[in-house]
PDB file of N, CA and C in Angstrom:
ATOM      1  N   UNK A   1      49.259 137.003  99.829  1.00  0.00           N
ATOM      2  CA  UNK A   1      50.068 136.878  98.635  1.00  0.00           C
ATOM      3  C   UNK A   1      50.604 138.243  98.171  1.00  0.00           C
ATOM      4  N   UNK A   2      49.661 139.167  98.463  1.00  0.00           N
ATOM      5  CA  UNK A   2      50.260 140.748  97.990  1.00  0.00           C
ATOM      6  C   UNK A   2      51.702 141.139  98.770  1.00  0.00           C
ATOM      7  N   UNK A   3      51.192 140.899 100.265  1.00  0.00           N
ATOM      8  CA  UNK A   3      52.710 140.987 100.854  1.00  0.00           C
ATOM      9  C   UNK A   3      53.619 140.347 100.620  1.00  0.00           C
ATOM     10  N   UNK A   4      53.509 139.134 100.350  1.00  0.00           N
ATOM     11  CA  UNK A   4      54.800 138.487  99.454  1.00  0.00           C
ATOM     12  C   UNK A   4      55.457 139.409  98.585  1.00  0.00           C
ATOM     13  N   UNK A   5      54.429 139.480  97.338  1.00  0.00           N
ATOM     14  CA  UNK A   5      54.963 139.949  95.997  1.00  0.00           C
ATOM     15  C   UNK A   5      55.675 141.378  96.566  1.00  0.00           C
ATOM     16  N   UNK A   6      54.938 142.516  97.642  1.00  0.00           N
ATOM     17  CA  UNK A   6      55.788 143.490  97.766  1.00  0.00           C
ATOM     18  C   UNK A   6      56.933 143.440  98.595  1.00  0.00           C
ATOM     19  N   UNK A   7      56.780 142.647  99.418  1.00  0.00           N
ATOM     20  CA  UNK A   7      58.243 142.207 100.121  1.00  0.00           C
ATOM     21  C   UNK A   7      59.272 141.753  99.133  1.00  0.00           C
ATOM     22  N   UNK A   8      58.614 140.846  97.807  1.00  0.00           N
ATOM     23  CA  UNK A   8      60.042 140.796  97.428  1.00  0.00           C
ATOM     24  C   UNK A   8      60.516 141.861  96.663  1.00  0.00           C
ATOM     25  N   UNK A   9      59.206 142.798  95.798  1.00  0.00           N
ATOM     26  CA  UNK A   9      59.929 144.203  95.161  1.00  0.00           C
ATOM     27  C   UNK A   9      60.783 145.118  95.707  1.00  0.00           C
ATOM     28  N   UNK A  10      60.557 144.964  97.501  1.00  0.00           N
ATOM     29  CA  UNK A  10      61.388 145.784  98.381  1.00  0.00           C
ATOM     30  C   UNK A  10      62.978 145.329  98.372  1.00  0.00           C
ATOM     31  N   UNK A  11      62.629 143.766  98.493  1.00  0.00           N
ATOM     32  CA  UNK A  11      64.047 143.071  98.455  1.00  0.00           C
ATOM     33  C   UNK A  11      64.745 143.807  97.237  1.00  0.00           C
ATOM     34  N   UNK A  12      64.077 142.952  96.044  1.00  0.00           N
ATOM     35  CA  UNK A  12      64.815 143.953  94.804  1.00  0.00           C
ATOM     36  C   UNK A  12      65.089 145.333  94.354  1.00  0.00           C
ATOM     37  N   UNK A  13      64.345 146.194  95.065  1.00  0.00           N
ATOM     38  CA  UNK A  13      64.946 147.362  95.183  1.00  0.00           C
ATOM     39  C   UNK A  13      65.729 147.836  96.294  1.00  0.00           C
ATOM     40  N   UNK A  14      65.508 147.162  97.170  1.00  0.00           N
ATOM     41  CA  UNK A  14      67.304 147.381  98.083  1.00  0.00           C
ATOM     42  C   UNK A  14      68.610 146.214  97.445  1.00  0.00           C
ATOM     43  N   UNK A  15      68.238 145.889  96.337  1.00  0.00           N
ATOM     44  CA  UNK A  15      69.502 144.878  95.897  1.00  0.00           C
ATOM     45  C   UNK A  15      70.135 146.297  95.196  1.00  0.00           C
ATOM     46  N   UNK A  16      69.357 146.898  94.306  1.00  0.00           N
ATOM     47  CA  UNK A  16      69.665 147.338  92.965  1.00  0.00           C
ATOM     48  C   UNK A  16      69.942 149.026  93.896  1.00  0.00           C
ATOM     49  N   UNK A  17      69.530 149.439  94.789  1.00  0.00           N
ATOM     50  CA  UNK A  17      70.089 150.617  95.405  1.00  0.00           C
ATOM     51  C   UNK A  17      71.419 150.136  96.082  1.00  0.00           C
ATOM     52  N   UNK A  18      71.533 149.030  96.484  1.00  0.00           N
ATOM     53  CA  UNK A  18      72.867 148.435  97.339  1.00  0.00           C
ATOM     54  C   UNK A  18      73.801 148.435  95.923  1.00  0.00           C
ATOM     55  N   UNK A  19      73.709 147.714  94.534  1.00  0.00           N
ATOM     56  CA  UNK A  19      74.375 147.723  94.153  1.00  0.00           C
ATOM     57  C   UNK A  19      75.060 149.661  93.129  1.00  0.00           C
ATOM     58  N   UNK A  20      74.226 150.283  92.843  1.00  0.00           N
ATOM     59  CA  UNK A  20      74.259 151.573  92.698  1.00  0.00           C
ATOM     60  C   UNK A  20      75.281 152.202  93.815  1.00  0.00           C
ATOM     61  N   UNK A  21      74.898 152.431  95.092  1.00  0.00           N
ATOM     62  CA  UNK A  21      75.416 152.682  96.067  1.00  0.00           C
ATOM     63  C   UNK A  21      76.795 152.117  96.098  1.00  0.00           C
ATOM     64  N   UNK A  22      77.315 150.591  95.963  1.00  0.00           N
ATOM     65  CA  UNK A  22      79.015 149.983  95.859  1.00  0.00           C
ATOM     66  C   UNK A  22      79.255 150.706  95.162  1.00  0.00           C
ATOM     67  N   UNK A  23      78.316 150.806  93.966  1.00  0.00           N
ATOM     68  CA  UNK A  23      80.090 151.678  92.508  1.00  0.00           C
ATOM     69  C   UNK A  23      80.459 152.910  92.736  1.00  0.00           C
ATOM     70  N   UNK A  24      78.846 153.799  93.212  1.00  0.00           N
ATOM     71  CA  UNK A  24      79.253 154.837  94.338  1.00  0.00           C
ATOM     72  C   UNK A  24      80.511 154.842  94.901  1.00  0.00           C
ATOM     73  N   UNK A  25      80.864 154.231  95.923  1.00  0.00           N
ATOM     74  CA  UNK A  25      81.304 153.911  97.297  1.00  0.00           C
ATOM     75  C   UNK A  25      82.718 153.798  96.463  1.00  0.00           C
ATOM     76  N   UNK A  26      83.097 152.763  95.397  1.00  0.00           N
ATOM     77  CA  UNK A  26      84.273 153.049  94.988  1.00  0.00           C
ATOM     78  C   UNK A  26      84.790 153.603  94.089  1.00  0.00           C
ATOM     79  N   UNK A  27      83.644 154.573  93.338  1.00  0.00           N
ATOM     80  CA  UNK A  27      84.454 155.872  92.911  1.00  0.00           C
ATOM     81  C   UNK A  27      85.056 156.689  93.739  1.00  0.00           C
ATOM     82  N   UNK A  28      84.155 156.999  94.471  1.00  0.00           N
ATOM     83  CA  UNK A  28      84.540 157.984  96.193  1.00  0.00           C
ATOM     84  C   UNK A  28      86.223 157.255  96.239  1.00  0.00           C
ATOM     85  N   UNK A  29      86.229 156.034  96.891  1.00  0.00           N
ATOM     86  CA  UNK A  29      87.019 155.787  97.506  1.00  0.00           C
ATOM     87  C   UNK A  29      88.685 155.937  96.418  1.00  0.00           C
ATOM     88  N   UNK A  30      88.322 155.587  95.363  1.00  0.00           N
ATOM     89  CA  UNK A  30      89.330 155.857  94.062  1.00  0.00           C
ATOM     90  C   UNK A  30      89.570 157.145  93.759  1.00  0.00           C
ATOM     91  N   UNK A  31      88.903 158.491  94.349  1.00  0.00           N
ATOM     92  CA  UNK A  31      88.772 159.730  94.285  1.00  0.00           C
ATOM     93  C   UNK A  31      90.114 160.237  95.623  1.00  0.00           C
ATOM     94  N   UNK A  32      89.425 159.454  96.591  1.00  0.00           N
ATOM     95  CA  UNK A  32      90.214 159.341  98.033  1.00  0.00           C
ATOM     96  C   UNK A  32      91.533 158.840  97.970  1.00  0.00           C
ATOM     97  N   UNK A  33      91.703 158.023  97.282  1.00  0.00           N
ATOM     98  CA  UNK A  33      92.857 157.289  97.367  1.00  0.00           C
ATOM     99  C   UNK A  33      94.079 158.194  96.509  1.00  0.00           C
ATOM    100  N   UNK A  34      93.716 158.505  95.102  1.00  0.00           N
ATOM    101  CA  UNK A  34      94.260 159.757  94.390  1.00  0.00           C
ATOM    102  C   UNK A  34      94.234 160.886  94.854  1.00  0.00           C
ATOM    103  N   UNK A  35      93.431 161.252  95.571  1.00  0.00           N
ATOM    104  CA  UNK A  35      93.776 162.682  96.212  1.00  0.00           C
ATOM    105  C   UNK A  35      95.364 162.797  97.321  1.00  0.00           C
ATOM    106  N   UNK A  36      95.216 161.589  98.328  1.00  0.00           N
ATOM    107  CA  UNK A  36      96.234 161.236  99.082  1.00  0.00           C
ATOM    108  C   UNK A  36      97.614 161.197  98.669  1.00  0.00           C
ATOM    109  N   UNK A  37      97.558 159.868  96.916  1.00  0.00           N
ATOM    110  CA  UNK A  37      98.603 159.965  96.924  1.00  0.00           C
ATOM    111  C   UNK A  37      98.866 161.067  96.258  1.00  0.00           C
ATOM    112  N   UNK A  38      98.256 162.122  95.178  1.00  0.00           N
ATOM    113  CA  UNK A  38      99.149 163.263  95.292  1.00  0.00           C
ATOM    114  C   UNK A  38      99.141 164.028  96.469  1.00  0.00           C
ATOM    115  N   UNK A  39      99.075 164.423  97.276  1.00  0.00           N
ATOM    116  CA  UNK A  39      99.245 164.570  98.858  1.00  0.00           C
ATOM    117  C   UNK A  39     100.559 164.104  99.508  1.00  0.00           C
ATOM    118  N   UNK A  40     100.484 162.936  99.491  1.00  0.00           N
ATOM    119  CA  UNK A  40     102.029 162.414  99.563  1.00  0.00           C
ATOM    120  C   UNK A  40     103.123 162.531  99.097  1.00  0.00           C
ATOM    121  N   UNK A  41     103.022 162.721  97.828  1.00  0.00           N
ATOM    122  CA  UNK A  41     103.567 163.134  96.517  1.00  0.00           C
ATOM    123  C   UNK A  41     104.032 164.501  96.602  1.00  0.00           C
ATOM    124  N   UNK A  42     103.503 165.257  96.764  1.00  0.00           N
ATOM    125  CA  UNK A  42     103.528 166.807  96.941  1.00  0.00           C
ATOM    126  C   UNK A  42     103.940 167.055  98.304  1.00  0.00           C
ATOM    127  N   UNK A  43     104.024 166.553  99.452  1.00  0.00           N
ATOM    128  CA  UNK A  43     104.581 166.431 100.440  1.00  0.00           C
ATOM    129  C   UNK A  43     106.194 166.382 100.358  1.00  0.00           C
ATOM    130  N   UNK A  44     106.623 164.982  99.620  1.00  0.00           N
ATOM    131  CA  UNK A  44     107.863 164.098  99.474  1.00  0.00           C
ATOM    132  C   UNK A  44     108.372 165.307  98.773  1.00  0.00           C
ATOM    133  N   UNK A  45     107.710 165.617  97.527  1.00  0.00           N
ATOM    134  CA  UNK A  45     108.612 166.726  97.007  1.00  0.00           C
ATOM    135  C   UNK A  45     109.236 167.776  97.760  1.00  0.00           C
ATOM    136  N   UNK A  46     108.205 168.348  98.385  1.00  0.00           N
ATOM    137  CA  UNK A  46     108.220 169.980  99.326  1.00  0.00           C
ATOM    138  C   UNK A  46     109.717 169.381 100.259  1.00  0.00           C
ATOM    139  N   UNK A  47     109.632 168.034 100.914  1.00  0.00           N
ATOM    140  CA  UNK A  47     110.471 167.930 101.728  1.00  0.00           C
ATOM    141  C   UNK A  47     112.097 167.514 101.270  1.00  0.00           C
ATOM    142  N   UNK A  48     111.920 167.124  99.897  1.00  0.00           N
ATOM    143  CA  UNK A  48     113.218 166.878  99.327  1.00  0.00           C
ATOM    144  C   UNK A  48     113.849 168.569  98.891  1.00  0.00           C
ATOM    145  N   UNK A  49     112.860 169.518  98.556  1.00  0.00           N
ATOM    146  CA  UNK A  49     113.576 170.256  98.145  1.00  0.00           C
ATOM    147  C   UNK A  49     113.834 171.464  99.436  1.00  0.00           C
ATOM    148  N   UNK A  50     113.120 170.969 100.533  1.00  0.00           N
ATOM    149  CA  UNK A  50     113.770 172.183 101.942  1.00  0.00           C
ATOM    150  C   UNK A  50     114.850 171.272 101.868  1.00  0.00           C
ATOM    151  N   UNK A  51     114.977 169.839 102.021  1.00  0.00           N
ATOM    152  CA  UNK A  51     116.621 169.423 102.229  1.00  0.00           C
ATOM    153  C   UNK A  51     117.812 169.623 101.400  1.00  0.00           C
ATOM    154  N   UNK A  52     117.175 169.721 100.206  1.00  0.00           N
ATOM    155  CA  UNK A  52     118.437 170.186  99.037  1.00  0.00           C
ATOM    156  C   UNK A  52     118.242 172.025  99.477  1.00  0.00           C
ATOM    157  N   UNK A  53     117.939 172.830 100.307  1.00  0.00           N
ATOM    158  CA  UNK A  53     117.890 174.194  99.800  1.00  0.00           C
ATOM    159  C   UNK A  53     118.701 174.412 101.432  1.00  0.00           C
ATOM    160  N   UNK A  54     118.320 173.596 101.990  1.00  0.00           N
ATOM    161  CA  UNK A  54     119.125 173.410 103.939  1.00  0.00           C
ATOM    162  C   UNK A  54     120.154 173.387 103.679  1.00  0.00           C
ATOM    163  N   UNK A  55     121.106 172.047 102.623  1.00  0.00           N
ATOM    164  CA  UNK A  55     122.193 171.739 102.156  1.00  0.00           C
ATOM    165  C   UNK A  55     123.064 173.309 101.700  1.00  0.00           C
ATOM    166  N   UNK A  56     122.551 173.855 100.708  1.00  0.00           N
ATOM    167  CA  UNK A  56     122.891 174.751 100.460  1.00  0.00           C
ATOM    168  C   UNK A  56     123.084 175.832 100.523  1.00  0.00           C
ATOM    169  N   UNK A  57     122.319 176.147 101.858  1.00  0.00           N
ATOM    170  CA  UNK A  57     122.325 177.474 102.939  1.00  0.00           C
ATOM    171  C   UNK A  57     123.706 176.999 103.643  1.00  0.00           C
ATOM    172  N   UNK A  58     123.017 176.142 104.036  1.00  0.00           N
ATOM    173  CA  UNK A  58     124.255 175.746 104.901  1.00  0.00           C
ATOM    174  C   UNK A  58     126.246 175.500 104.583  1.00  0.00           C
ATOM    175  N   UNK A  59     125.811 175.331 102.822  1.00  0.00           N
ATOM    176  CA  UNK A  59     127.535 175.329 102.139  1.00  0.00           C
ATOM    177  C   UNK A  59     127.516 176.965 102.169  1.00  0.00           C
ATOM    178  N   UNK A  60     126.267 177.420 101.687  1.00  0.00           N
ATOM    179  CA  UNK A  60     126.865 179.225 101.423  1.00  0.00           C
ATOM    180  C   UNK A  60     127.302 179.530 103.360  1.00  0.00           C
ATOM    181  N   UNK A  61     126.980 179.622 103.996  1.00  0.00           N
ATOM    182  CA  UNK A  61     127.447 179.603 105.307  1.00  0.00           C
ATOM    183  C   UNK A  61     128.751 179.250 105.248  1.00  0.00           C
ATOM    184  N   UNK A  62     129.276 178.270 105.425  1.00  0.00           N
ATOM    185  CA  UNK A  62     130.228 177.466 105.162  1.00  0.00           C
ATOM    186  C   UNK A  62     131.329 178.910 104.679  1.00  0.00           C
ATOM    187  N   UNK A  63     131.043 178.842 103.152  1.00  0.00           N
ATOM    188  CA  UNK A  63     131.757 179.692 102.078  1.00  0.00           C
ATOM    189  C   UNK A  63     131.699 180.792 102.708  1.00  0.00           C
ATOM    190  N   UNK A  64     130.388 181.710 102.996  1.00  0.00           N
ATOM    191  CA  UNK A  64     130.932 183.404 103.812  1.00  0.00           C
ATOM    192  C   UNK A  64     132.133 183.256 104.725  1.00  0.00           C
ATOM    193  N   UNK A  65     131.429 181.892 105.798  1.00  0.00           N
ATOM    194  CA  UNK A  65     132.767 181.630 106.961  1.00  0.00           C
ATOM    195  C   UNK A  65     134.315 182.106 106.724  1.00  0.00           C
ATOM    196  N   UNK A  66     134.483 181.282 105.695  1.00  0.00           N
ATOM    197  CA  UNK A  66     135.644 180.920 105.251  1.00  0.00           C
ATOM    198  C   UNK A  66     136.047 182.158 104.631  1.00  0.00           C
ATOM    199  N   UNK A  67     135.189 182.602 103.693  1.00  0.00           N
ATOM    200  CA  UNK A  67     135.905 184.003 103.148  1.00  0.00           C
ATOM    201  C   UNK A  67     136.180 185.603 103.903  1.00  0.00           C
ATOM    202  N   UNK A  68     135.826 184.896 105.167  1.00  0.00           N
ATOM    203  CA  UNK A  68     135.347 186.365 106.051  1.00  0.00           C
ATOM    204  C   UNK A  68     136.858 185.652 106.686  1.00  0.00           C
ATOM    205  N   UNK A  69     136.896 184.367 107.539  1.00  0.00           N
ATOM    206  CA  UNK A  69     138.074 184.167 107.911  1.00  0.00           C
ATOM    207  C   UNK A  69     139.692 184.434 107.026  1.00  0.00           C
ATOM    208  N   UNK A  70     139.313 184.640 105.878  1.00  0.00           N
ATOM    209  CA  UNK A  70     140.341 184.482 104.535  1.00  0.00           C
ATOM    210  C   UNK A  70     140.961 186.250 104.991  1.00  0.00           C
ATOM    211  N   UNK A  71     139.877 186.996 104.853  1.00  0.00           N
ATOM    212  CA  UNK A  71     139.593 188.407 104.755  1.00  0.00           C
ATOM    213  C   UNK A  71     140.332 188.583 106.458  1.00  0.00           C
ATOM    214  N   UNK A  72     140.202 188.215 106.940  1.00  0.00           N
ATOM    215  CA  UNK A  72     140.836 188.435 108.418  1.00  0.00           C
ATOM    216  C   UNK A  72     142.827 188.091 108.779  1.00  0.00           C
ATOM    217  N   UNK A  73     142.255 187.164 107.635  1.00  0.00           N
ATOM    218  CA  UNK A  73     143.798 186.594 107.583  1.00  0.00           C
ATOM    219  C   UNK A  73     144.879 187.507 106.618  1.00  0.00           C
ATOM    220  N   UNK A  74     144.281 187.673 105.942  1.00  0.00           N
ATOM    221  CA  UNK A  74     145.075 188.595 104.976  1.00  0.00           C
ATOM    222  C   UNK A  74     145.046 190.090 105.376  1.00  0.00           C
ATOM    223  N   UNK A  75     144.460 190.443 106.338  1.00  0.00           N
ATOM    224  CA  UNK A  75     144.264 191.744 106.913  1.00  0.00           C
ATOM    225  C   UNK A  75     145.336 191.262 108.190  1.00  0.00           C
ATOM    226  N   UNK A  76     145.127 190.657 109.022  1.00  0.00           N
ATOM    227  CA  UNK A  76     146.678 190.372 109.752  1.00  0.00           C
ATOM    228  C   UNK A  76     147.677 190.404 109.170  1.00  0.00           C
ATOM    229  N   UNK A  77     147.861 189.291 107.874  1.00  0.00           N
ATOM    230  CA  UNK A  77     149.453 189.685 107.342  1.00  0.00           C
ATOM    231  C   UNK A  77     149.682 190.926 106.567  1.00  0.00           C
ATOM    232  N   UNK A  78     148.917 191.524 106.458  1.00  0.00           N
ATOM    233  CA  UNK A  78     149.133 192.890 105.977  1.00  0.00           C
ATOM    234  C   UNK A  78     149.526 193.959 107.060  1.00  0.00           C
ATOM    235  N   UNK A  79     148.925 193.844 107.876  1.00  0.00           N
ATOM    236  CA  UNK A  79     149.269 194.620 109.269  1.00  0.00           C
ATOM    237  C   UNK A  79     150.787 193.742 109.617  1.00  0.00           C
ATOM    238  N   UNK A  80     151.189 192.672 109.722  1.00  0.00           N
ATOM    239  CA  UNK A  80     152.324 191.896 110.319  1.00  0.00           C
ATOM    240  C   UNK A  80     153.698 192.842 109.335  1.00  0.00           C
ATOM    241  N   UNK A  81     153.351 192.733 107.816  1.00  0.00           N
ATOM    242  CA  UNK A  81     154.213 193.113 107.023  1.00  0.00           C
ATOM    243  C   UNK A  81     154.703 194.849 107.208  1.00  0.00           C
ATOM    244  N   UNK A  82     153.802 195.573 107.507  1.00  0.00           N
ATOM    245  CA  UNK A  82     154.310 197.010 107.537  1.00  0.00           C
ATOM    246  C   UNK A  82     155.750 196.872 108.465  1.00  0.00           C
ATOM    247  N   UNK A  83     156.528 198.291 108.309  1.00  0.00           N
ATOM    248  CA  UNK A  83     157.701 198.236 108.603  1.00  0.00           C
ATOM    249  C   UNK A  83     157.634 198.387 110.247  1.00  0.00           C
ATOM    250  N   UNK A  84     158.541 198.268 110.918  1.00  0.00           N
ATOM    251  CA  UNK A  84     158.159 199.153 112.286  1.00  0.00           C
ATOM    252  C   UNK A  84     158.381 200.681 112.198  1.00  0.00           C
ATOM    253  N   UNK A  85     157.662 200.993 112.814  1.00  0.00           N
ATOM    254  CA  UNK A  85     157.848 202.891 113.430  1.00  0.00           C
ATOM    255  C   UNK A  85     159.556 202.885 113.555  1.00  0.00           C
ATOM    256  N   UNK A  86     160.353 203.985 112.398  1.00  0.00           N
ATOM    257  CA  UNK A  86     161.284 203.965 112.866  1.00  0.00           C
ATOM    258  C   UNK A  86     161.687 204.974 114.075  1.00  0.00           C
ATOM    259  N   UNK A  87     162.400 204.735 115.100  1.00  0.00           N
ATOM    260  CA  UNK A  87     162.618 205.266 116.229  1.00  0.00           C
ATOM    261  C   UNK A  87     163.341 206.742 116.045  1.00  0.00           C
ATOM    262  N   UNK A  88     162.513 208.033 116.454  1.00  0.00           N
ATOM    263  CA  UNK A  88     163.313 209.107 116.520  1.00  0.00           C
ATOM    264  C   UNK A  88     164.221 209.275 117.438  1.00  0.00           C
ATOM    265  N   UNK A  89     165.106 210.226 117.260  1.00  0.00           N
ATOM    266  CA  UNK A  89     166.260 210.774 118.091  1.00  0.00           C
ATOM    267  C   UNK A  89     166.088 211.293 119.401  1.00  0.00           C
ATOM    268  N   UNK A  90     164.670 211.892 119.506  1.00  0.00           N
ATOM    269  CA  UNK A  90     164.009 212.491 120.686  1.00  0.00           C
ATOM    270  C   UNK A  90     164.201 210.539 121.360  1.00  0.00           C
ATOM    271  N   UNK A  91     163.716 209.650 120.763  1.00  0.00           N
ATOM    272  CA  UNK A  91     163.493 208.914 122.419  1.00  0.00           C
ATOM    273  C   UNK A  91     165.031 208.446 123.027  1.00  0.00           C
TER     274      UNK A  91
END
């Protein structure tokens, strides 16, 4: 009869450590789960703003291009416009 009675105190104290242990188990896991999604979160951001900062390397590129080509162009017609060498008598 003794082993009865302590077999079942064992039972009941692996109920009451099993149940201790679940709420455990899903704080952890509610700890886990929030850590991730800011993780994800902080990820999505980082990657939206290399694509908005790519975008915009890439227009300033764009813009030097263009103003360096601008600068080339207006340096030709400036050279096009001078007069010619007028021709001396010697040739």
């Amino acid at each position: 009869m003794e082993d009865r009675a302590a077999g079942l105190e064992e039972i009941d104290a692996a109920t009451r450590k099993t149940s201790a242990l679940m709420v455990s188990k899903n704080r952890v896991e509610d700890l886990v789960r929030q850590s991730r999604d800011n993780f994800l979160s902080k990820r999505l951001e980082r990657r939206q703003a290399e694509a908005v900062l790519e975008l915009l390397l890439d227009e300033e590129a764009r813009n030097a291009e263009r103003r360096s080509q601008s600068e080339l162009d207006e340096w030709h017609r400036a050279a096009n416009r001078r007069p010619a060498p007028v021709a001396s008598a010697e040739e």
